[in-house]
Protein backbone atom coordinates (compact mmCIF):
# COMPACT_ATOMS: atom_id res chain seq x y z
CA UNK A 1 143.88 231.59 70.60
CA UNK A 2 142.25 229.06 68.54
CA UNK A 3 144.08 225.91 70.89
CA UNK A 4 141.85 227.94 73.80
CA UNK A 5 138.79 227.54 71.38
CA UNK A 6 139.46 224.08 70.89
CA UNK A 7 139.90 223.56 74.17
CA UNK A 8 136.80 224.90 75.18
CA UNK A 9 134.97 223.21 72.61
CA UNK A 10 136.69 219.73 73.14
CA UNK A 11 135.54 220.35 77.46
CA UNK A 12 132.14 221.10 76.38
CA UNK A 13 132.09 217.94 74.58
CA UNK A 14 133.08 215.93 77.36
CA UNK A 15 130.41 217.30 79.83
CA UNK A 16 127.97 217.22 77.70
CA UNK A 17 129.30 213.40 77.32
CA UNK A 18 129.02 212.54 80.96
CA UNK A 19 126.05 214.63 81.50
CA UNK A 20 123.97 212.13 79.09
CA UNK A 21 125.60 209.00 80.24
CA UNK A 22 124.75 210.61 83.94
CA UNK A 23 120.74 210.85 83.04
CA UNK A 24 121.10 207.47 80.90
CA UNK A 25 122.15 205.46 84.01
CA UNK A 26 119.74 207.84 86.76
CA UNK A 27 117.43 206.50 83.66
CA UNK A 28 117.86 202.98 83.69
CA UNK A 29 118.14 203.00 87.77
CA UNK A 30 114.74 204.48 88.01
CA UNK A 31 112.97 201.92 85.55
CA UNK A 32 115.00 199.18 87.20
CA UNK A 33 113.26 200.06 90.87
CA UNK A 34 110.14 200.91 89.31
CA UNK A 35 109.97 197.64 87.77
CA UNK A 36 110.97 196.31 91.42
CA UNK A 37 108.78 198.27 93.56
CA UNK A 38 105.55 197.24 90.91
CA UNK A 39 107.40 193.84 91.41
CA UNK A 40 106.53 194.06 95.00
CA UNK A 41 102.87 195.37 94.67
CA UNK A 42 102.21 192.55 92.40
CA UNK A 43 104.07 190.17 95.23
CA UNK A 44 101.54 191.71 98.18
CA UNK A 45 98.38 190.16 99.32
CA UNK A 46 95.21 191.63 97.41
CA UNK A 47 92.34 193.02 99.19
CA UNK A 48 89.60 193.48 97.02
CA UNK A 49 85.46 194.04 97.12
CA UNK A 50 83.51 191.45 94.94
CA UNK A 51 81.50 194.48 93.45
CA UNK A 52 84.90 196.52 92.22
CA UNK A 53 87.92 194.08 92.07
CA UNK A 54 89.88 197.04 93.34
CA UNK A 55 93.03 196.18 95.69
CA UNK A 56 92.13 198.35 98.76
CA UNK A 57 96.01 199.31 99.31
CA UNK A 58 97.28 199.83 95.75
CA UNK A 59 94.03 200.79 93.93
CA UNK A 60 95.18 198.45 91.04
CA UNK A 61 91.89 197.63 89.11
CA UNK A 62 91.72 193.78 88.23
CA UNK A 63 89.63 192.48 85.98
CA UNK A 64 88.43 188.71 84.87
CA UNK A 65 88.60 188.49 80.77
CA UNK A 66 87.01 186.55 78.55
CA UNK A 67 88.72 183.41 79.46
CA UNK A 68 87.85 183.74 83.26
CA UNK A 69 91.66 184.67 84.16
CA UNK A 70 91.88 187.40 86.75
CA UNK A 71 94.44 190.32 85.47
CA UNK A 72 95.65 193.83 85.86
CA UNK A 73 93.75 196.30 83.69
CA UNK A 74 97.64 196.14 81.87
CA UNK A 75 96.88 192.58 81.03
CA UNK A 76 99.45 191.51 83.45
CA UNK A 77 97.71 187.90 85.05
CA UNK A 78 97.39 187.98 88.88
CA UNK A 79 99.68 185.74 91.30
CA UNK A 80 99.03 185.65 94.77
CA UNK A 81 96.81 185.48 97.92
CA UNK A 82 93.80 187.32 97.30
CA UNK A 83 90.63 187.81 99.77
CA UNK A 84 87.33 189.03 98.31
CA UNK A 85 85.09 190.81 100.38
CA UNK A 86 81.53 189.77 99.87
CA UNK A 87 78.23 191.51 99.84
CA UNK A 88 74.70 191.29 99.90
CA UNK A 89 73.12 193.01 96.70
CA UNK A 90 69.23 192.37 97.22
CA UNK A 91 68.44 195.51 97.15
CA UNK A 92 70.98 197.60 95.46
CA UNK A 93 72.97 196.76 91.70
CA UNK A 94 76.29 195.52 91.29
CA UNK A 95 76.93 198.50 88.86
CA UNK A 96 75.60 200.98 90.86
CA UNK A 97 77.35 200.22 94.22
CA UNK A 98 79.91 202.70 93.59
CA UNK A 99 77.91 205.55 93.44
CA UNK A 100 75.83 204.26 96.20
CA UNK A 101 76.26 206.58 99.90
CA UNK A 102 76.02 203.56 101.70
CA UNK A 103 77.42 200.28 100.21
CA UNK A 104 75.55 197.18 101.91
CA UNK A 105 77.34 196.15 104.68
CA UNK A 106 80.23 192.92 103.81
CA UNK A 107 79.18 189.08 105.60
CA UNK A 108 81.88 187.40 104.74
CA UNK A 109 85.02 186.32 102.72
CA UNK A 110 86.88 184.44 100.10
CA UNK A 111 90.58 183.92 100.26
CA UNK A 112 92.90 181.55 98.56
CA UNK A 113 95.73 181.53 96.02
CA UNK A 114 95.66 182.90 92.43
CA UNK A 115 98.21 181.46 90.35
CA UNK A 116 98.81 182.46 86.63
CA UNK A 117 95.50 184.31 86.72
CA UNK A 118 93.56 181.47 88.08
CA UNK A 119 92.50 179.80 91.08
CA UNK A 120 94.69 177.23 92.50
CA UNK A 121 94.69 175.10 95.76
CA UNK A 122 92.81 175.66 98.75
CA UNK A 123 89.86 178.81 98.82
CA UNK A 124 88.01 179.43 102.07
CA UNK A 125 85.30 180.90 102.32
CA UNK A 126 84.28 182.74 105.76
CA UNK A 127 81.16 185.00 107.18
CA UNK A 128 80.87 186.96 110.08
CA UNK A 129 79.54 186.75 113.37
CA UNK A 130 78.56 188.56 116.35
CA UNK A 131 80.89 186.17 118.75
CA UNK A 132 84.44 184.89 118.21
CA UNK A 133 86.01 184.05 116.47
CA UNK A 134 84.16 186.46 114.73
CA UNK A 135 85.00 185.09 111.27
CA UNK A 136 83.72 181.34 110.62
CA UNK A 137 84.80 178.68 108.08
CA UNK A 138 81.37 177.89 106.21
CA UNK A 139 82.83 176.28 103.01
CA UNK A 140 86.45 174.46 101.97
CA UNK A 141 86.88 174.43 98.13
CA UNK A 142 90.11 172.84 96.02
CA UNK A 143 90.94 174.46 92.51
CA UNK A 144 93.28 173.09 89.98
CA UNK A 145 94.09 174.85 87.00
CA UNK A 146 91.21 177.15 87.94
CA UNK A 147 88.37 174.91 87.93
CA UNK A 148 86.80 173.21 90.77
CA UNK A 149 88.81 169.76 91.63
CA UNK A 150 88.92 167.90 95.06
CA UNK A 151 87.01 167.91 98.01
CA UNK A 152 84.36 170.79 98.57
CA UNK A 153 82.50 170.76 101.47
CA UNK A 154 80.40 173.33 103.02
CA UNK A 155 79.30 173.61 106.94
CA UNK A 156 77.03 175.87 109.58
CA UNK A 157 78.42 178.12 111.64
CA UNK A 158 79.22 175.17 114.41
CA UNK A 159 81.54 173.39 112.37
CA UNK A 160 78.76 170.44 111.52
CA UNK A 161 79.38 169.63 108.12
CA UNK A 162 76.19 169.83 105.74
CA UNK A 163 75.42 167.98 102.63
CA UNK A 164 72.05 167.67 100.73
CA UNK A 165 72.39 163.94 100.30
CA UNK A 166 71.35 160.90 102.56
CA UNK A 167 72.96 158.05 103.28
CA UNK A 168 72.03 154.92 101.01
CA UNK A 169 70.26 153.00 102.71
CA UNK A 170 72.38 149.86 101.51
CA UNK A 171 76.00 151.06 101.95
CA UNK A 172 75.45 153.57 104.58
CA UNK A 173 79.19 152.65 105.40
CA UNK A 174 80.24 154.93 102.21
CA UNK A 175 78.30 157.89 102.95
CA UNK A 176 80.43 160.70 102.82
CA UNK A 177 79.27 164.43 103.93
CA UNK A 178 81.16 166.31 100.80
CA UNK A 179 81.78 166.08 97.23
CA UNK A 180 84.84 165.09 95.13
CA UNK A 181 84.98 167.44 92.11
CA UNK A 182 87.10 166.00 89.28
CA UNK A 183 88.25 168.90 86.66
CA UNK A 184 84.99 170.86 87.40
CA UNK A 185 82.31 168.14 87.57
CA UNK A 186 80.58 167.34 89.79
CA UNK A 187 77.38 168.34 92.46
CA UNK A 188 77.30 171.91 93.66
CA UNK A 189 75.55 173.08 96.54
CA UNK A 190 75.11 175.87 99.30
CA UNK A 191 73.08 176.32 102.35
CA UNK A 192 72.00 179.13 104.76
CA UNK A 193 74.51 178.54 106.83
CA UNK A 194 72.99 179.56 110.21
CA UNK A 195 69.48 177.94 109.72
CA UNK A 196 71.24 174.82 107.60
CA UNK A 197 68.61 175.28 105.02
CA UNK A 198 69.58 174.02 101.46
CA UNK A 199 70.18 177.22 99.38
CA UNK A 200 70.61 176.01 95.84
CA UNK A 201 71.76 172.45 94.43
CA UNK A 202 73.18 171.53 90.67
CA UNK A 203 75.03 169.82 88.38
CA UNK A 204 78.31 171.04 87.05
CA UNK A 205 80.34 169.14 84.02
CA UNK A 206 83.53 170.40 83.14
CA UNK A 207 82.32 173.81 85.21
CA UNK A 208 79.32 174.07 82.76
CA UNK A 209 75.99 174.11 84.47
CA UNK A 210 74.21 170.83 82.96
CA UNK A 211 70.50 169.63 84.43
CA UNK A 212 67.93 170.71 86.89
CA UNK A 213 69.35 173.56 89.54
CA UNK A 214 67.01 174.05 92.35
CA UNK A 215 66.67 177.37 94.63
CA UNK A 216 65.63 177.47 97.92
CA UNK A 217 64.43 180.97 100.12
CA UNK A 218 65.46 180.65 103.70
CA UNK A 219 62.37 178.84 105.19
CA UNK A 220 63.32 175.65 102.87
CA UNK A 221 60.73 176.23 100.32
CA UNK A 222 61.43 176.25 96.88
CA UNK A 223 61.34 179.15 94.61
CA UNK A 224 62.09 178.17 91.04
CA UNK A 225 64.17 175.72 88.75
CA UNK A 226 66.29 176.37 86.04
CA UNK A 227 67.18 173.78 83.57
CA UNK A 228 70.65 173.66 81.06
CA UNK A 229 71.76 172.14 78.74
CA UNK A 230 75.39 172.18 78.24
CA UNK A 231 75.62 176.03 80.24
CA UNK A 232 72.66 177.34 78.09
CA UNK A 233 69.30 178.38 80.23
CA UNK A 234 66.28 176.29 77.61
CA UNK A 235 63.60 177.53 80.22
CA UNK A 236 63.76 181.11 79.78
């Protein structure tokens, strides 16, 4: 009678055994493709609005800290493609666009490369128009290290490139319609792409705003200045 017991007992034992060392491993294989398949999210191409940073497939919320890196709300730093959807927000807040029935209608985009959080390489951006190609190339910017570094040009929606300087009038030969940004200096500028009217025109050192930056409306006239000094507005 008691070998039965202690057989019994001694069985138990063993199931219970391989029972736990059953869930352990069903465990571990379940964090090991959950760390795969969030792998793979992170791997995909992200699809966000400019006003939300949301993906559009996964829903992952990404943020940009305090040092300008673009991360998951877990802290995790982005890598990959990304395209940003972009707005117009002349009438409505950024803050409020969520709870807004009708968002304003997107003109364009932004796509390029993320890499450790920041941008890197080639960014494009693109608006829409009525014809085709129905998306058009209005500006070509180069990033290293997440700052703006190599050629950035901007064009109208022909392909004509535009650039708010003129040629000297003694080397005329070295006139060049785009900028060469080294480590984020260098000018910045934008145009209305369809009427090539300057938008806005500045000075960036080392991606700080430094000097005079002038705004245009869309009939070329000017509407105000604002002057830095090393990033900080003094005419406030």
């Amino acid at each position: 009678m008691n070998k039965l017991i202690l057989y019994i007992l001694v069985f138990f034992l063993y199931n219970c055994s391989v029972q736990k060392e059953q869930m352990k491993n069903a465990e571990i294989k379940q964090i090991q493709l959950d760390t795969l398949v969030e792998k793979d999210i992170l791997l995909m191409p992200l699809y966000v609005d400019d006003y939300s940073l949301e993906d559009k497939i996964t829903k992952l919320k990404i943020i940009i800290n305090e040092y300008g890196l673009y991360q998951f709300k877990d802290s995790v730093l982005v890598d990959g493609e990304m395209e940003i959807t972009l707005h117009e927000f002349s009438k409505i807040d950024k803050d409020k666009i969520t709870d807004c029935e009708e968002p304003p209608i997107p003109y364009g985009y932004l796509e390029g490369d993320i890499i450790n959080g920041k941008k890197e390489g080639k960014w494009l951006k693109k608006i829409q128009v009525p014809k085709p190609p129905y998306n058009i190339i209005v500006k070509i910017l180069h990033y290293k290290n997440g700052v703006l570094d190599g050629k950035y040009q901007v064009y109208n929606t022909k392909g004509r490139a535009l650039y708010p300087m003129d040629p000297h009038p003694l080397y005329p030969d070295e006139y060049k319609d785009y900028q060469i940004f080294k480590k984020g200096t260098g000018w910045y500028y934008d145009y209305y792409y369809e009427k090539e009217i300057l938008k806005v025109k500045g000075y960036y050192i080392n991606s700080i705003k430094e000097g005079a930056w002038v705004y245009y409306d869309k009939n070329g006239n000017e509407t105000h200045r604002e002057y830095y000094k090393k990033g900080v507005l003094i005419n406030e």
